[in-house]
C-alpha atoms as a PDB file:
ATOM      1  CA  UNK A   1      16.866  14.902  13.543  1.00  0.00           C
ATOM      2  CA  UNK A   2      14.329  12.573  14.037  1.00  0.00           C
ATOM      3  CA  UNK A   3      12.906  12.251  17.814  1.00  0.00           C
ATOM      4  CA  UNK A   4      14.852  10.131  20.182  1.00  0.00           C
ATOM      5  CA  UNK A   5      13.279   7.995  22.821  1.00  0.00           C
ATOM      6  CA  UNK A   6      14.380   5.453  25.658  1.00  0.00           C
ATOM      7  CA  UNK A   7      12.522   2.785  27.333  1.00  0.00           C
ATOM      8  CA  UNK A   8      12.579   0.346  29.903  1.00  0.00           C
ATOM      9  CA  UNK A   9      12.709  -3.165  28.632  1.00  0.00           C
ATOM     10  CA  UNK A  10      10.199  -5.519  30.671  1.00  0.00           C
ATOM     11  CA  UNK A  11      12.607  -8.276  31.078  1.00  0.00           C
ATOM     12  CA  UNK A  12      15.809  -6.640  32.321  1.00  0.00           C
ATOM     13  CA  UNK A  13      14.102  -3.623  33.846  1.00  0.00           C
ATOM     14  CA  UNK A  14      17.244  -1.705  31.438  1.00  0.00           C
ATOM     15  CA  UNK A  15      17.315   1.502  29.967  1.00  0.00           C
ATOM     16  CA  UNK A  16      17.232   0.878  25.980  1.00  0.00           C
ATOM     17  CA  UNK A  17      18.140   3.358  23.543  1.00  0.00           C
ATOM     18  CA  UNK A  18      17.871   5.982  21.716  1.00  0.00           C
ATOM     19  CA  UNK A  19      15.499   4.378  19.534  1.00  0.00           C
ATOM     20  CA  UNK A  20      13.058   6.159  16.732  1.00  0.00           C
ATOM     21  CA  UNK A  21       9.855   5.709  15.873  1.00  0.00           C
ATOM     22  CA  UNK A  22      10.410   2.984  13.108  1.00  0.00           C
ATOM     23  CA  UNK A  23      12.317   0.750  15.939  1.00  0.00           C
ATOM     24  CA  UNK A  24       9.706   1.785  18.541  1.00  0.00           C
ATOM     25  CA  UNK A  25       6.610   0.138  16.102  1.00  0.00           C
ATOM     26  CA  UNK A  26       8.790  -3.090  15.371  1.00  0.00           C
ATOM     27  CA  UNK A  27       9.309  -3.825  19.031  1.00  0.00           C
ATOM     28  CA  UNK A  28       5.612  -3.199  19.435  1.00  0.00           C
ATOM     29  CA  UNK A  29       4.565  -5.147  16.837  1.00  0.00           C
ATOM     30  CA  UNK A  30       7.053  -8.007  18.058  1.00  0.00           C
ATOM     31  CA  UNK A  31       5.406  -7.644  21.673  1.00  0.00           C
ATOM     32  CA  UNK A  32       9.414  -6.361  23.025  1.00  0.00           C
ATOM     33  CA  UNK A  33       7.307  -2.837  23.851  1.00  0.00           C
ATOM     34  CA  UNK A  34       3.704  -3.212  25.157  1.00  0.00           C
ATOM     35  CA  UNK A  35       1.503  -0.616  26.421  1.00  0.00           C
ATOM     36  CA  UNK A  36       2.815  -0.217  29.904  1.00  0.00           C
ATOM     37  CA  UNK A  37       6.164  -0.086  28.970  1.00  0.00           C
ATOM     38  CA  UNK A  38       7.784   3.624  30.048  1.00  0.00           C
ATOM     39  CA  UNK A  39       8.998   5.689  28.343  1.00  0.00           C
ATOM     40  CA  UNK A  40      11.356   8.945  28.044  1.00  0.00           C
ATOM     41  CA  UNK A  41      12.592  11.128  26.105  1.00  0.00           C
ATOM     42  CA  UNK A  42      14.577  14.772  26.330  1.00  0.00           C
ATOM     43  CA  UNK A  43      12.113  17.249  27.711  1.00  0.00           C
ATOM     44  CA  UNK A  44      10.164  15.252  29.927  1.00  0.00           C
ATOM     45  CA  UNK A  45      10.192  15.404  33.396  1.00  0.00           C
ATOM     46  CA  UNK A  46      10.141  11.285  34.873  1.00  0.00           C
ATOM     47  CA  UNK A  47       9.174   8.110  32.536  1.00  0.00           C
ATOM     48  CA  UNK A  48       5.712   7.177  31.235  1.00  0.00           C
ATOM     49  CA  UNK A  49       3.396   4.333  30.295  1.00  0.00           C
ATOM     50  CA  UNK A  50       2.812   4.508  26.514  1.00  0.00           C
ATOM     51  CA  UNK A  51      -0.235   4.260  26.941  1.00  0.00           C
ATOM     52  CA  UNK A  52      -0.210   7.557  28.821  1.00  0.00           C
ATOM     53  CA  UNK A  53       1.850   9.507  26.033  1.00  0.00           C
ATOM     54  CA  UNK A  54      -0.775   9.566  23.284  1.00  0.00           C
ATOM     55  CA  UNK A  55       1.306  10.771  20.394  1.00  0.00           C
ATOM     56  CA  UNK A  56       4.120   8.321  20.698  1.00  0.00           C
ATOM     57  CA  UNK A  57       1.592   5.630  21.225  1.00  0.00           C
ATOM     58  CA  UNK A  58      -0.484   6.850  17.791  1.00  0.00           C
ATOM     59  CA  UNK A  59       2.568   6.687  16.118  1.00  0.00           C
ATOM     60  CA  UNK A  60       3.894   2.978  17.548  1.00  0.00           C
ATOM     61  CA  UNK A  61       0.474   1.184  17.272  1.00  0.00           C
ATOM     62  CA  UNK A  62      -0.799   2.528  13.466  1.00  0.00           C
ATOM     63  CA  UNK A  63      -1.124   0.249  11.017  1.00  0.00           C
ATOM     64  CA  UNK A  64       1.541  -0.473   8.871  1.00  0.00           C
ATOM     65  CA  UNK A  65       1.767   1.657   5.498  1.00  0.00           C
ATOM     66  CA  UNK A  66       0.997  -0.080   2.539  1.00  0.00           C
ATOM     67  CA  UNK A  67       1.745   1.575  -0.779  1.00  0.00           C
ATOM     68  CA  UNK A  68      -0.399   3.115  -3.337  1.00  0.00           C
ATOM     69  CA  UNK A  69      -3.468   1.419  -4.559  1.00  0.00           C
ATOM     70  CA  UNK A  70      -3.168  -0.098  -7.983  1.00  0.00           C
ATOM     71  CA  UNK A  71      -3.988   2.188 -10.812  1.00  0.00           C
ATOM     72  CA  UNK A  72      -6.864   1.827 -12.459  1.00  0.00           C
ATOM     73  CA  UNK A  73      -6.960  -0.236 -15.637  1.00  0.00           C
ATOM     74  CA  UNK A  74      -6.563   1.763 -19.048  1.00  0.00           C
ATOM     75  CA  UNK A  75      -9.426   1.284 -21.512  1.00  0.00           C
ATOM     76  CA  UNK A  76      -8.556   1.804 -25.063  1.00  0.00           C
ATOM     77  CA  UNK A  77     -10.722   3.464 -27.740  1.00  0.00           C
ATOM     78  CA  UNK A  78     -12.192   1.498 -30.577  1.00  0.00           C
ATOM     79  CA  UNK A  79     -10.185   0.528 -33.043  1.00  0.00           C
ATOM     80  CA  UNK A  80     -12.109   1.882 -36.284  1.00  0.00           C
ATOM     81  CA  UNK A  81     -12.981  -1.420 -38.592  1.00  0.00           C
ATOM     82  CA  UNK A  82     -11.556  -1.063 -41.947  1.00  0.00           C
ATOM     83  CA  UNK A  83     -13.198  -0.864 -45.142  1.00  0.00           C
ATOM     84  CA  UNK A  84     -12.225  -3.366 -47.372  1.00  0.00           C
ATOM     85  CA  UNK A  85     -10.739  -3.204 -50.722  1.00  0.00           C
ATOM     86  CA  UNK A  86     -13.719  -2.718 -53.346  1.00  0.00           C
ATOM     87  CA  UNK A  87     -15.980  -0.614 -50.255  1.00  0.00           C
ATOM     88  CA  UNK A  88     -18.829  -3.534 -50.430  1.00  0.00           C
ATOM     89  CA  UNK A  89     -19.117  -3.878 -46.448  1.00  0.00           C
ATOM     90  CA  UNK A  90     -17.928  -5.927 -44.624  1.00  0.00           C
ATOM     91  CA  UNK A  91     -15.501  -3.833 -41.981  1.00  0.00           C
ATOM     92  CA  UNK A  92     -15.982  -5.877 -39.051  1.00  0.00           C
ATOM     93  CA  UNK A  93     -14.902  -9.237 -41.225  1.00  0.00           C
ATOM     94  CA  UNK A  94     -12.318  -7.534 -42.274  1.00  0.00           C
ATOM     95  CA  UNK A  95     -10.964  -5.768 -39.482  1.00  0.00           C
ATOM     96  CA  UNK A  96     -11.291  -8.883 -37.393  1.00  0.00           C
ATOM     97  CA  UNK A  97      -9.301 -10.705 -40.882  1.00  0.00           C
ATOM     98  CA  UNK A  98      -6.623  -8.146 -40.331  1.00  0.00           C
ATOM     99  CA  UNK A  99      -6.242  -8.211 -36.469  1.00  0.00           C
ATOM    100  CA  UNK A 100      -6.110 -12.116 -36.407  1.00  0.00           C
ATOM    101  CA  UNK A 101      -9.353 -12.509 -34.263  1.00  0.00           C
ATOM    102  CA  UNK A 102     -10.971 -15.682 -34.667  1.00  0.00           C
ATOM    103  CA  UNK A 103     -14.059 -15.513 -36.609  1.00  0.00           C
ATOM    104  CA  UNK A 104     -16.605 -17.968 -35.153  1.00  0.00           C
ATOM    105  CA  UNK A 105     -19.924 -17.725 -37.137  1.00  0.00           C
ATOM    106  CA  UNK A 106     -21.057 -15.173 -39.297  1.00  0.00           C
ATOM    107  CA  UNK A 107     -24.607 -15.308 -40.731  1.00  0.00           C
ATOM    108  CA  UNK A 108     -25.608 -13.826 -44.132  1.00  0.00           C
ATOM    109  CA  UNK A 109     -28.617 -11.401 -44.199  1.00  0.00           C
ATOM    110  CA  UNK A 110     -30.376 -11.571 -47.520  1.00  0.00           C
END
């Protein structure tokens, strides 16, 4: 079972809880819990200061968890050009031809 703690709410000077730690970091990060609010929980012997209980208050003030990074971006081999039908050359033409790539300009070696 997840750990159960109790504070003291600043406003009302009342006893809230149980909470856990996800409830603890939104009231922190909605300024409802603030470092010198005290805290308890079953074990200890009087009521604290977060700030003054430094693994609740590592666990209340991280950063919220963001999820993976992206993966990174396939590359895909080659695609192999094609010969074309009577082998004279050509491939890339071809290929290109066959693929549906526009062809912009072409020059003719001679």
């Amino acid at each position: 079972m997840a750990e159960a703690w109790y504070y003291v709410d600043d406003a009302t000077n009342a006893q809230q809880g149980p909470c856990t730690i996800p409830e603890l970091e939104r009231l922190y990060a909605s300024s409802s819990v603030t470092d010198s609010t005290l805290f308890w929980k079953d074990g200890q012997a009087d009521w604290s200061a977060l700030s003054a209980l430094p693994s609740l208050h590592a666990q209340v003030t991280a950063p919220p968890q963001r999820g993976p990074p992206a993966l990174p971006a396939k590359t895909l081999p080659p695609v192999p050009a094609k010969p074309r039908a009577g082998g004279g050359g050509g491939g890339a033409y071809a290929a290109a031809q066959a693929s549906g790539a526009v062809v912009q300009s072409m020059s003719v070696l001679g």
